[in-house]
Every structure is written in structure tokens, then in C-alpha cells.
N, C-alpha and C. Protein backbone atom coordinates (compact mmCIF):
# COMPACT_ATOMS: atom_id res chain seq x y z
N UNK A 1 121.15 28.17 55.35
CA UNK A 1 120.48 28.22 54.09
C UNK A 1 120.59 26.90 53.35
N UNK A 2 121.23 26.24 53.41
CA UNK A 2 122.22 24.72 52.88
C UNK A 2 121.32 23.89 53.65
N UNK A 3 120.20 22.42 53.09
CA UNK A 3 119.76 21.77 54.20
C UNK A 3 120.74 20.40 54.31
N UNK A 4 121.34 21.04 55.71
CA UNK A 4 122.39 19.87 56.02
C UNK A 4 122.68 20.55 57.37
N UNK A 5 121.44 20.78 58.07
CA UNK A 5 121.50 21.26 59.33
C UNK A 5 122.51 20.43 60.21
N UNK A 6 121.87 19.12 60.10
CA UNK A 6 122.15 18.22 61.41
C UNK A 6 123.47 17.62 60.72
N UNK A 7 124.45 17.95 59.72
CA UNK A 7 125.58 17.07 59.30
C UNK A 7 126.80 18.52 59.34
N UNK A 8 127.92 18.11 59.34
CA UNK A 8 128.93 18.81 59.64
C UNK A 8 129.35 19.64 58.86
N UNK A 9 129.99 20.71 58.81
CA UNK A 9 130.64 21.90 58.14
C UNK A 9 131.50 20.82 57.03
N UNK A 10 131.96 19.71 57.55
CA UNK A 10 132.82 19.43 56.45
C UNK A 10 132.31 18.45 55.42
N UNK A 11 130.96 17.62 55.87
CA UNK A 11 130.01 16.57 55.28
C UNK A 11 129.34 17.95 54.05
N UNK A 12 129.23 18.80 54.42
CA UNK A 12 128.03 20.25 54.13
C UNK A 12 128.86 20.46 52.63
N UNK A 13 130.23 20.92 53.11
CA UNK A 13 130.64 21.41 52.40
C UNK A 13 131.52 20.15 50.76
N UNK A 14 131.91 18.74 51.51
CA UNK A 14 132.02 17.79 50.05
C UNK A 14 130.77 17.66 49.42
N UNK A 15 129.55 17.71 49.93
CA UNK A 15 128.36 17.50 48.66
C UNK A 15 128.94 18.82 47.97
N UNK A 16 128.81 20.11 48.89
CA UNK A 16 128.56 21.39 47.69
C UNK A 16 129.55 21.84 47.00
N UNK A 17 130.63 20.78 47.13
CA UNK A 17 131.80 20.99 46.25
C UNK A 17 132.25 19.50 45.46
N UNK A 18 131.56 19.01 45.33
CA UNK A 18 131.26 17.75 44.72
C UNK A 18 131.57 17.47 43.32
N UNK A 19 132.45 16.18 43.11
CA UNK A 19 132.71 16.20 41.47
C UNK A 19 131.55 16.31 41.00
N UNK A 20 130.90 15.37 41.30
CA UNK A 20 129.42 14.78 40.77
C UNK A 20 128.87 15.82 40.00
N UNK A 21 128.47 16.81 41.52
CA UNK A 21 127.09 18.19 41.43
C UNK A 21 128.35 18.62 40.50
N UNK A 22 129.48 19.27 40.55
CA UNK A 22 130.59 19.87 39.39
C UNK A 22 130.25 19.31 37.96
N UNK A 23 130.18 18.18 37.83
CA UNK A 23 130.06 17.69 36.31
C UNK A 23 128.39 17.25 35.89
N UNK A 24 127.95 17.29 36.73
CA UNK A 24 126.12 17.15 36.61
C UNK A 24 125.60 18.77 36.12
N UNK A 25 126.50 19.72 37.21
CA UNK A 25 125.62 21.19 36.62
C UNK A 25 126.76 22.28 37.16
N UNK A 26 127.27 22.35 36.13
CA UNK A 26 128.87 23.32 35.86
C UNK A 26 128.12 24.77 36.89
N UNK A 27 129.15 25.03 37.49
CA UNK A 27 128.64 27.11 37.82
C UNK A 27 128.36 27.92 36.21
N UNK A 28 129.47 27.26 35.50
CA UNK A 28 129.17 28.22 34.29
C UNK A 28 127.88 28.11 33.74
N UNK A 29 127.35 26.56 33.29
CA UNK A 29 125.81 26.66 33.21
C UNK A 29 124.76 27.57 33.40
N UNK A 30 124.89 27.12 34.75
CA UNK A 30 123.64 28.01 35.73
C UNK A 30 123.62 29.64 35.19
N UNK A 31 124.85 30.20 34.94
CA UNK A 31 125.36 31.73 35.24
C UNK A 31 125.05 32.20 33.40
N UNK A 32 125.10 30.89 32.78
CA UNK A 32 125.22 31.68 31.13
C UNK A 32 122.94 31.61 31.05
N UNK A 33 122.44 31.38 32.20
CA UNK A 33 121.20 31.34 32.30
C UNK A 33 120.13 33.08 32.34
N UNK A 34 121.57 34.01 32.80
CA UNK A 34 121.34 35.07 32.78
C UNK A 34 122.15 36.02 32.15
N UNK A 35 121.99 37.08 32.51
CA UNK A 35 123.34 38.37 31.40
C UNK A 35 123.26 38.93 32.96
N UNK A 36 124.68 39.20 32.84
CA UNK A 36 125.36 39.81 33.64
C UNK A 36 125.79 41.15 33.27
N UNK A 37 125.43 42.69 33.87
CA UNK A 37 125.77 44.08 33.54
C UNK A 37 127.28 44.24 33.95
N UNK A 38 128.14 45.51 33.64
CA UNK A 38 129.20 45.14 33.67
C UNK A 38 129.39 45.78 35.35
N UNK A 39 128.16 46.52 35.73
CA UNK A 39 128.27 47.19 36.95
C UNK A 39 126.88 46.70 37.79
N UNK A 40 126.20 45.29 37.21
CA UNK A 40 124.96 45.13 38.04
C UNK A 40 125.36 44.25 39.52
N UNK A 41 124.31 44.03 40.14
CA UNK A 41 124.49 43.81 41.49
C UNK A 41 123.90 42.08 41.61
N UNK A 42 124.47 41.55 41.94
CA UNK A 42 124.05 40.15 42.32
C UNK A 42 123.95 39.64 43.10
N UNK A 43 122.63 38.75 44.12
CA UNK A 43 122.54 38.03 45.12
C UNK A 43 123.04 37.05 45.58
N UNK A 44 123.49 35.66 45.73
CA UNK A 44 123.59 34.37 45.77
C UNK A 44 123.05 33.86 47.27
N UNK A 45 121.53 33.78 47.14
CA UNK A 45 120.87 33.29 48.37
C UNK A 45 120.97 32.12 48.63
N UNK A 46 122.03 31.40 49.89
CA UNK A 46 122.48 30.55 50.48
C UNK A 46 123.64 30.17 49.36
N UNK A 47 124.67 30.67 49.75
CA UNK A 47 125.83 30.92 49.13
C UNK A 47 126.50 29.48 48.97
N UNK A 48 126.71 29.54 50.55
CA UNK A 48 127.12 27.90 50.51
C UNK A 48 128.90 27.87 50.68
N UNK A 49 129.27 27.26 49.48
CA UNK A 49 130.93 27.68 49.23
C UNK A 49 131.35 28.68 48.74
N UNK A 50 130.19 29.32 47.71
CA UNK A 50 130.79 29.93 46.62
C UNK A 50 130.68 29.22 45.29
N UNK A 51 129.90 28.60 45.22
CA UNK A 51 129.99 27.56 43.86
C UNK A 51 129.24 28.73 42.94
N UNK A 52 128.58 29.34 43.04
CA UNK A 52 128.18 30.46 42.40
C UNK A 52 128.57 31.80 42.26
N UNK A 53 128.78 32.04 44.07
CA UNK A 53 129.35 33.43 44.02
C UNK A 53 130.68 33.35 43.62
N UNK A 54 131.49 32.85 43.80
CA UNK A 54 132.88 33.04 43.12
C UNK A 54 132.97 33.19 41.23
N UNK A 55 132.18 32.18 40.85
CA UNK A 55 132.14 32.50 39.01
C UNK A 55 131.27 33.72 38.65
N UNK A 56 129.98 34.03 39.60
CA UNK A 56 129.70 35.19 39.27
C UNK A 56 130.70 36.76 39.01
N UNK A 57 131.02 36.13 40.12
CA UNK A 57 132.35 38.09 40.44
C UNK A 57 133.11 37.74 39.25
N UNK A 58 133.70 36.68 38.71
CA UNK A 58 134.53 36.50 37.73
C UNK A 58 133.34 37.44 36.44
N UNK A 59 132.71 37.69 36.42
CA UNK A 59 131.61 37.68 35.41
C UNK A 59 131.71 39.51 35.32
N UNK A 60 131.35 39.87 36.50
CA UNK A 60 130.63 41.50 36.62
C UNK A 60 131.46 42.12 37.30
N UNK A 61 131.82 43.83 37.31
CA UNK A 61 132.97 44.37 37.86
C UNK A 61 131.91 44.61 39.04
N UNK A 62 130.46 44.50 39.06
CA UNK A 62 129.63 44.73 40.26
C UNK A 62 130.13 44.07 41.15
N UNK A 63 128.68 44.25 42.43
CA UNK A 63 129.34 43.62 43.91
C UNK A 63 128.15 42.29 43.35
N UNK A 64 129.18 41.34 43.78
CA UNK A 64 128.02 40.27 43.86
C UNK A 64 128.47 40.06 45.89
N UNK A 65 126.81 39.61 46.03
CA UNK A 65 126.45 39.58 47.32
C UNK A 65 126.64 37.85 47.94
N UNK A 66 127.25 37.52 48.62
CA UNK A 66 127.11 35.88 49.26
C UNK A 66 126.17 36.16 50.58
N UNK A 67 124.99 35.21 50.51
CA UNK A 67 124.21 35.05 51.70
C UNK A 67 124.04 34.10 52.61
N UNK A 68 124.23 33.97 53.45
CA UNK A 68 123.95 32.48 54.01
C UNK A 68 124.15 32.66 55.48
N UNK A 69 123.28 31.33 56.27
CA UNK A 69 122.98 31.61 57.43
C UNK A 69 124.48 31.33 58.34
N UNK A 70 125.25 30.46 57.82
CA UNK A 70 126.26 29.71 58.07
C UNK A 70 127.69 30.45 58.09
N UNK A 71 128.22 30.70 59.46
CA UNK A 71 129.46 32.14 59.14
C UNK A 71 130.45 31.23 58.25
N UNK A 72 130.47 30.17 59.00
CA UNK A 72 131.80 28.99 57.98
C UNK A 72 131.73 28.98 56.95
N UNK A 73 130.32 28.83 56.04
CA UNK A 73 130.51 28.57 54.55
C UNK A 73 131.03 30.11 54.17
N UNK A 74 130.79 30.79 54.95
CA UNK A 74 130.89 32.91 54.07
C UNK A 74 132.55 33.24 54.43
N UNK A 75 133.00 32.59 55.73
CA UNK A 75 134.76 32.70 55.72
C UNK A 75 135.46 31.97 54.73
N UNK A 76 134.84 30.50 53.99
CA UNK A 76 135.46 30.05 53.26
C UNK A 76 135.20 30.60 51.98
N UNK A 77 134.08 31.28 51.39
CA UNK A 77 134.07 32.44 50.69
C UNK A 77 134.85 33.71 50.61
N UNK A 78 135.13 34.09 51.60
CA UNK A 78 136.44 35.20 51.71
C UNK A 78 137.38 34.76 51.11
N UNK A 79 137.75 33.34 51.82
CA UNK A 79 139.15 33.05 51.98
C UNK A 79 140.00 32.86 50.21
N UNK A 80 138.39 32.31 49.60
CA UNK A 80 138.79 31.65 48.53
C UNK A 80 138.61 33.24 47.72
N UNK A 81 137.94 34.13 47.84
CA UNK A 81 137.63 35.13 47.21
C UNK A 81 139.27 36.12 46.87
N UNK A 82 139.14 35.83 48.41
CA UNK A 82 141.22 36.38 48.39
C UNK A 82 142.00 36.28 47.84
N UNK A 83 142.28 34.63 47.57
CA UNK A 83 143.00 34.21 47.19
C UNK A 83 143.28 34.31 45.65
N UNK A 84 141.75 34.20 44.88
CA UNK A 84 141.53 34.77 43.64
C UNK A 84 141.55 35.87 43.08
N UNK A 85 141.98 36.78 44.17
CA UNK A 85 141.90 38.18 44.03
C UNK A 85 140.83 38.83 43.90
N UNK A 86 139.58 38.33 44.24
CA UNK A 86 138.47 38.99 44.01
C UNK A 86 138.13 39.81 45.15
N UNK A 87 137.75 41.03 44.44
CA UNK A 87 137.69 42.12 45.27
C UNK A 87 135.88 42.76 45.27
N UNK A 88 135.10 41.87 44.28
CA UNK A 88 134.07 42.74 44.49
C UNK A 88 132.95 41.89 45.22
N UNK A 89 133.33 41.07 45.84
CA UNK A 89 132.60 40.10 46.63
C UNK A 89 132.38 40.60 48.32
N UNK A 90 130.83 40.63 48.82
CA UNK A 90 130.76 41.03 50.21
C UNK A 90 129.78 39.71 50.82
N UNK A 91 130.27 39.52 51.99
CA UNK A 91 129.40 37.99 52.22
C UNK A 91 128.72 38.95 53.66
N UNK A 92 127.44 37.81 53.73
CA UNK A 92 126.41 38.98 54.52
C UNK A 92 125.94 37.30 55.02
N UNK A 93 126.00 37.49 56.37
CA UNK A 93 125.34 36.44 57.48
C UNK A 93 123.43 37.02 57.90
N UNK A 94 122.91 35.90 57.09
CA UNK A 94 121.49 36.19 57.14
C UNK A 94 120.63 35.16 56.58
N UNK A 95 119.08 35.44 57.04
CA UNK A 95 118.21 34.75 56.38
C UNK A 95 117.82 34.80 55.03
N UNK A 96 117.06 34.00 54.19
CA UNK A 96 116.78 34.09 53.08
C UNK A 96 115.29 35.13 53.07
N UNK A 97 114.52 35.10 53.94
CA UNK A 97 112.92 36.14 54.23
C UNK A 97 113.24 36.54 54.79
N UNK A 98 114.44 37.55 54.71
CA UNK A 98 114.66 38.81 56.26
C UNK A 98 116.23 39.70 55.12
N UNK A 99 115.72 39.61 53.90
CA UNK A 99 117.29 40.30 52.91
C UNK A 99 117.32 41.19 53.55
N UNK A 100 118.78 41.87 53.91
CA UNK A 100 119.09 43.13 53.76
C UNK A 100 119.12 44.11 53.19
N UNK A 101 118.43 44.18 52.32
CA UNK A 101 118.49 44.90 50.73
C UNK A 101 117.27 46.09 50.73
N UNK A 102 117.60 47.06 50.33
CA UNK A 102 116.36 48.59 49.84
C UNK A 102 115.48 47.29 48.54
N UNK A 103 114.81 48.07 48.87
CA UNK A 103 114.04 48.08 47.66
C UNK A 103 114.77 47.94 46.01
N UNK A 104 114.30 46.88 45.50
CA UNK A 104 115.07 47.42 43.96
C UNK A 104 116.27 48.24 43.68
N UNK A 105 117.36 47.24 44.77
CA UNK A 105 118.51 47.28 44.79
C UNK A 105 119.59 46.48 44.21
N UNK A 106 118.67 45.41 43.50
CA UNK A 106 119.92 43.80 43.01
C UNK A 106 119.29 43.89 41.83
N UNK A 107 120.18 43.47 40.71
CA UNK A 107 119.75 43.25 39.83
C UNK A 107 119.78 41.81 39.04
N UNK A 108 120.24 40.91 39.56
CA UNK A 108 120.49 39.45 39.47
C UNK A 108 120.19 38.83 41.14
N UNK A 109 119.21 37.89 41.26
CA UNK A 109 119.19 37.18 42.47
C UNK A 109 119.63 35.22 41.98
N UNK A 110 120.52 34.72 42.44
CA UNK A 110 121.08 33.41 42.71
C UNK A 110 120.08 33.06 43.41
N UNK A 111 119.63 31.16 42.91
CA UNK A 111 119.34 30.93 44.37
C UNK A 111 119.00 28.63 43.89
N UNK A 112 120.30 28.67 44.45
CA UNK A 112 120.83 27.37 43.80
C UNK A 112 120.48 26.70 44.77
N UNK A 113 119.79 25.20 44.35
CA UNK A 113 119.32 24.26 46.16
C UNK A 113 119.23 24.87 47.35
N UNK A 114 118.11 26.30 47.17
CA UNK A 114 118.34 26.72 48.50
C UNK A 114 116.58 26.64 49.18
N UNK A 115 116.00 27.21 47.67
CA UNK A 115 114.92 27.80 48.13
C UNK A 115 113.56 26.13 49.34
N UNK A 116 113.81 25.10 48.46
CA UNK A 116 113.10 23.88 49.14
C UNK A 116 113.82 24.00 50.66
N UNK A 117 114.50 24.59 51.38
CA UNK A 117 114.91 24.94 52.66
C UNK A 117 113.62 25.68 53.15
N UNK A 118 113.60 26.89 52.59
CA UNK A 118 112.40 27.54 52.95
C UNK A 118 111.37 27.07 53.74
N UNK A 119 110.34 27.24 55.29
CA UNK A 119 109.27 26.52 55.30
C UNK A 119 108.43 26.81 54.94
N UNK A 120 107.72 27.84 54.48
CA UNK A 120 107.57 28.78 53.00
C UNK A 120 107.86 29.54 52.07
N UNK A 121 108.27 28.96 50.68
CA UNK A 121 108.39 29.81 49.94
C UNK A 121 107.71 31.27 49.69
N UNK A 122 106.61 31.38 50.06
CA UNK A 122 105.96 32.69 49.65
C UNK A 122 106.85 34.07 50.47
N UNK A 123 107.20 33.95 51.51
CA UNK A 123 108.29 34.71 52.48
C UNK A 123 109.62 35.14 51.26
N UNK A 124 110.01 33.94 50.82
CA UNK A 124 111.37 33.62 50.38
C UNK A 124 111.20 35.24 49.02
N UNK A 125 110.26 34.55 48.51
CA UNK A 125 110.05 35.00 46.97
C UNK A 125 109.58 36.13 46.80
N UNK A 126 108.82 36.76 47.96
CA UNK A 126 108.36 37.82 48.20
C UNK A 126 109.63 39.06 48.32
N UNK A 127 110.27 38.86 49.15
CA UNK A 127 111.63 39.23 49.65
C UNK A 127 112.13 39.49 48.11
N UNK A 128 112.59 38.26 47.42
CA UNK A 128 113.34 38.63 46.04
C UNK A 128 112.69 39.41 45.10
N UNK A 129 111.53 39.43 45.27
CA UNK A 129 110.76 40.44 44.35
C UNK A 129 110.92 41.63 44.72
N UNK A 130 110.89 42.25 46.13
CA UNK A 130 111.32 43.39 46.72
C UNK A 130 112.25 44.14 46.23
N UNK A 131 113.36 42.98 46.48
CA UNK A 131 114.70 43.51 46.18
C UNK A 131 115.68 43.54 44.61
N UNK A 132 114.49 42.91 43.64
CA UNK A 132 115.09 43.16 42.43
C UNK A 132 114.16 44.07 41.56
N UNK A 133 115.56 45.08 40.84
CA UNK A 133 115.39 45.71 40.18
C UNK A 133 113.91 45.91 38.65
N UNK A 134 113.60 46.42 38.69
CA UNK A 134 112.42 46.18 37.52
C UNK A 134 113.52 46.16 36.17
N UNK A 135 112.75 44.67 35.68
CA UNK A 135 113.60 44.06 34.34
C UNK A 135 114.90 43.16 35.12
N UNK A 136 114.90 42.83 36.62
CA UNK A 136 115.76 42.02 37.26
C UNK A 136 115.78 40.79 36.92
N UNK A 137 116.54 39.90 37.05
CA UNK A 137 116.39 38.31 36.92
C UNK A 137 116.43 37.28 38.08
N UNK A 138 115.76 36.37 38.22
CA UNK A 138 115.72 35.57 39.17
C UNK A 138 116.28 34.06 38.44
N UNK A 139 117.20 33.18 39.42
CA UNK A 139 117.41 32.30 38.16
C UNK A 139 117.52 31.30 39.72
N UNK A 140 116.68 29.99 39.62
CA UNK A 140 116.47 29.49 40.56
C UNK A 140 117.14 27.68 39.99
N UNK A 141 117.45 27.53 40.96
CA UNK A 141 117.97 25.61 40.59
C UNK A 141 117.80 24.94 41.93
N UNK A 142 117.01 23.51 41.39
CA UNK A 142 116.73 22.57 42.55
C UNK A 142 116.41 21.49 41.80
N UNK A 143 115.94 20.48 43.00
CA UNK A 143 116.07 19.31 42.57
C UNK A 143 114.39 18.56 42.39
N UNK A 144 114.87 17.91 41.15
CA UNK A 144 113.18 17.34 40.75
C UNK A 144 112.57 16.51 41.84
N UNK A 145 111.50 16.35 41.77
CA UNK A 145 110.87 15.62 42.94
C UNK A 145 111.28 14.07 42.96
N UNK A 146 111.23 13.68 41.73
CA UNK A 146 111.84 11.89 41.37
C UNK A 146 113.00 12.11 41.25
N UNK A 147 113.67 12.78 42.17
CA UNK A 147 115.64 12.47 41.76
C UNK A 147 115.48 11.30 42.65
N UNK A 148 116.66 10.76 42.37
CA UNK A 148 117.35 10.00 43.00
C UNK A 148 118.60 10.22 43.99
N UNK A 149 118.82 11.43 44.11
CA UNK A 149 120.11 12.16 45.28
C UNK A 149 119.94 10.90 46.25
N UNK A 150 121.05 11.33 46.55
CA UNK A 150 121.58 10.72 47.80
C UNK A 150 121.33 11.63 49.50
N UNK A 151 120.44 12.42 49.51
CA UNK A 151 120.43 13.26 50.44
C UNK A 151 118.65 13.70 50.65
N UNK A 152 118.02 14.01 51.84
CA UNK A 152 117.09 13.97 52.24
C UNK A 152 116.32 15.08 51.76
N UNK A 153 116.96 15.91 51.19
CA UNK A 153 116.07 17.45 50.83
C UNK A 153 114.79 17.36 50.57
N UNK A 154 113.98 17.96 50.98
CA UNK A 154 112.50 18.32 50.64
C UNK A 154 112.40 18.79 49.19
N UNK A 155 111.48 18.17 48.59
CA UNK A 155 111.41 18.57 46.98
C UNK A 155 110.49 20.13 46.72
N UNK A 156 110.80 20.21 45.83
CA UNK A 156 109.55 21.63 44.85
C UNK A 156 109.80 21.00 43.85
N UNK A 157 108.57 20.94 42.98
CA UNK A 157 108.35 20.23 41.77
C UNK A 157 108.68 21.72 40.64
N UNK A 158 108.78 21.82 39.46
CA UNK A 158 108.86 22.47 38.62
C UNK A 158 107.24 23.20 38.37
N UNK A 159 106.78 22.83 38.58
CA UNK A 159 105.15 23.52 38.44
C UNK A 159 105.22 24.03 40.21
N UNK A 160 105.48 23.51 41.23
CA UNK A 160 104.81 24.42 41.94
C UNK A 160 106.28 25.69 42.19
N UNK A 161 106.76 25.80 41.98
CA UNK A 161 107.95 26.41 41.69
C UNK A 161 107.52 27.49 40.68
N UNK A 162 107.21 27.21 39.77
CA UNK A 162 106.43 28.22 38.63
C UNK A 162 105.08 28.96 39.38
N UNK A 163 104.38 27.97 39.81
CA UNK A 163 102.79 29.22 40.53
C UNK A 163 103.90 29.80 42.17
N UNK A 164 104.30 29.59 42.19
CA UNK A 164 105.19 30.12 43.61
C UNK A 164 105.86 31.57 43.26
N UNK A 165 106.96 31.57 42.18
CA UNK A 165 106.91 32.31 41.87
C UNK A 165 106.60 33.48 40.78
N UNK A 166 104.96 32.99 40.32
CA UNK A 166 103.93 34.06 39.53
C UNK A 166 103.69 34.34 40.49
N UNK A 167 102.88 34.06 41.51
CA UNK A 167 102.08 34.15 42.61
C UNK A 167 102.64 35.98 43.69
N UNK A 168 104.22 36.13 43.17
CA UNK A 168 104.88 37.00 44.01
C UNK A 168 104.57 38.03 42.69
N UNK A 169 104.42 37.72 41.60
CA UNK A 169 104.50 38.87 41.03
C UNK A 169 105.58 38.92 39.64
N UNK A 170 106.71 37.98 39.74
CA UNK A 170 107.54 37.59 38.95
C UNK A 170 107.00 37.19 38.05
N UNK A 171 107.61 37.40 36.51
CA UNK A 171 107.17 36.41 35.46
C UNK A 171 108.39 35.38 34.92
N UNK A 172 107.70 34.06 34.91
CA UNK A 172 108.60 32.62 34.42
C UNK A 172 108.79 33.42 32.63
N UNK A 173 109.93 33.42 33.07
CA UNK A 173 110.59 33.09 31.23
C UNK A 173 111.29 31.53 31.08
N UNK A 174 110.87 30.60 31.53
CA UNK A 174 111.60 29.11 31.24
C UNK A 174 111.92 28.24 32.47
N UNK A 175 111.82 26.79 32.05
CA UNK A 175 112.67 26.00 32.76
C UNK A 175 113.54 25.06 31.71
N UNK A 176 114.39 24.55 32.59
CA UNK A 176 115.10 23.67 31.77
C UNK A 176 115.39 22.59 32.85
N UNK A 177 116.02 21.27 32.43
CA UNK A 177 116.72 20.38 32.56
C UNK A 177 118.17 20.26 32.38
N UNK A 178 118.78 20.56 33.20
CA UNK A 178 120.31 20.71 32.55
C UNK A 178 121.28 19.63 32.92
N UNK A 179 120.05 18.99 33.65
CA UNK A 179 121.15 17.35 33.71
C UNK A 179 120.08 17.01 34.95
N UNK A 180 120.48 15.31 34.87
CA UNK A 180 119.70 14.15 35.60
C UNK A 180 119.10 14.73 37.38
N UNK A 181 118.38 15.03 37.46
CA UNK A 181 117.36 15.41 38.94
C UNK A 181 117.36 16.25 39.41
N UNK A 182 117.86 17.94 38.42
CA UNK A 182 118.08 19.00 38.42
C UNK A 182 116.86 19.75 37.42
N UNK A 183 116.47 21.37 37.95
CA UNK A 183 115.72 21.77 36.87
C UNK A 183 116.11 23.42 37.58
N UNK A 184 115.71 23.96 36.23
CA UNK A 184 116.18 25.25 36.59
C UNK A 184 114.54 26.11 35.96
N UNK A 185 114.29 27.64 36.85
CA UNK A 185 113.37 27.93 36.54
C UNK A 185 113.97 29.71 36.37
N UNK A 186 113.88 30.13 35.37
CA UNK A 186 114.60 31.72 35.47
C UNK A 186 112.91 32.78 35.45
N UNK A 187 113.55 33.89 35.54
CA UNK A 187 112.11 34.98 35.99
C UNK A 187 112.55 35.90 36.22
N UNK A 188 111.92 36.93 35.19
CA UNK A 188 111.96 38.34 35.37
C UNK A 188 111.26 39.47 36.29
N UNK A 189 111.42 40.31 37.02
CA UNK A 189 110.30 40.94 37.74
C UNK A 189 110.23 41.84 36.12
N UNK A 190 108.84 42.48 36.15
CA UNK A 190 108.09 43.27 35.36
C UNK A 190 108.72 44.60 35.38
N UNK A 191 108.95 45.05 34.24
CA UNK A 191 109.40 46.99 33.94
C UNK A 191 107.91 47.55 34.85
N UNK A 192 108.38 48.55 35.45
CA UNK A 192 107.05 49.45 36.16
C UNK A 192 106.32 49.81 34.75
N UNK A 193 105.31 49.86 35.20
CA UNK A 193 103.93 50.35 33.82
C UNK A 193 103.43 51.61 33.65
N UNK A 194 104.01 52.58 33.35
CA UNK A 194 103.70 54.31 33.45
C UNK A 194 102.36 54.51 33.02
């Protein structure tokens, strides 16, 4: 889920635990982007370390979910989950267009530098619409097309990121800027219409 196919578990893992990305765009940031229920269910598509899923569980007595294609990044998720005592964390080895999830089963979906992995988004987004709850939140972070990173990632601009995900059905409540070559885009799926 992480694009750092061709570089090592341990190259993979200093970017995604990085002072830099740490003081450029805090976990707490990203996470005060949504409300957390005290029993809702949370995704984190392409988990990674845990830079998300670990402050989430701190957040909700729910299960928050770690996803990722990578068994290494989801053992070092355990390990650290353990150690913190966190108990409501389940890590799930999988694709980002193939969730495991019923129908309008999550009620928070993560999905931090993951989705420009995708070789289409429409798969990706489709999937998260599936699987979140009506009145769910989607809260997405990536990198602007003119960053300057140090790393090869394929861009999504903030507009096509927005018709990407209207296009599934989601509605954009915002983007922001929350620091230098970062943008964040949050989105609600729609209450059913009786």
C-alpha cells in the first residue's frame, strides 16, 4: 500500500516514521480532522507503521482496523500496539480495492499517502464508499503535485482528488493545507434519503 515497492522494509519504514513527515503533519492533526465515536469503527488504508493507526485506538474504545499489503509494516503494528497496551487494534493483510468489509460497516476510513498508489482511484474509492457507514467520514492526505519530497510518488492534485471522490458518491466537506507539499481532503458519504 506504501509506494516504496522497490526500497527496503527499513528505507520504507524511516520516511514513514520520519522527524520531518512527524513535525510537517503531526498524527494528531490529521485525526482532530474528524470526530471519533466512543464505539465507532475505523479503517487506516495502507497502515504503514501505524502513524495513524496507533493515535487513532488512543482516540476510540472501537476497533480501529490497520490495512496494508505489507505483513512487516502490520507485525510492527502489533508489536508496537502491545507494547502500548492497545487492545482494540486488528491488522488485516490486504488490498486497498478488494476491503474486507460488509457493507456500511466502518465508520471512519484513514487513508494517509496511500491512495496516489492506486492505478485507479475509482476501484479505491468505490470500495470506501461501500464500506462506510451513512454520515461516515473519509479523511484523505497526500502530497501536492509541486512538492518538493524527496521521493518519486505519483501525484493527485487537490481538484482531481475532489471529482474522484464526488464521482463515487461521497460529498467533499474541505481541503486544507496543513503544512508545505501536503493537502488534506475530508468527505462524508450521504445519510440514506427515505
Amino acid at each position: 500500500m506504501t509506494h516504496y515497492h522497490h526500497q527496503s522494509s527499513s528505507d520504507k519504514k524511516a520516511y514513514l516514521e520520519g522527524k520531518e513527515r512527524r513535525e510537517a503533519l503531526p498524527p494528531e492533526a490529521v485525526l482532530d480532522l474528524v470526530t471519533f465515536g466512543d464505539s465507532g469503527r475505523v479503517l487506516d488504508l495502507g497502515a504503514g507503521t501505524g502513524y495513524l493507526t496507533l493515535p487513532a485506538a488512543e482516540r476510540t474504545e472501537g476497533r480501529v482496523y490497520a490495512l496494508d499489503r505489507d505483513r512487516e509494516m502490520l507485525e510492527l503494528i502489533e508489536a508496537r500496539a502491545a507494547q502500548d497496551s492497545l487492545t482494540n487494534i486488528q491488522t488485516i493483510e490486504g488490498e486497498m480495492n478488494q476491503l474486507p468489509f460488509a457493507e456500511a460497516s466502518v465508520e471512519v476510513v484513514l487513508a494517509s499517502l496511500v491512495l496516489h498508489e492506486a492505478p485507479s482511484l475509482a476501484p479505491v474509492l468505490e470500495e470506501v464508499q461501500r464500506v462506510l457507514v451513512p454520515g461516515g467520514s473519509l479523511v484523505i492526505v497526500e502530497l501536492e503535485n509541486n512538492s518538493s519530497h524527496a521521493h518519486n510518488a505519483p501525484r493527485v492534485s487537490p481538484e482531481q482528488m475532489e471529482e474522484a471522490v464526488s464521482r463515487v458518491g461521497l460529498h467533499v466537506t474541505g481541503h486544507s493545507f496543513p503544512a508545505s507539499g501536503f493537502y488534506t481532503t475530508t468527505a462524508i458519504k450521504n445519510q440514506i434519503d427515505y
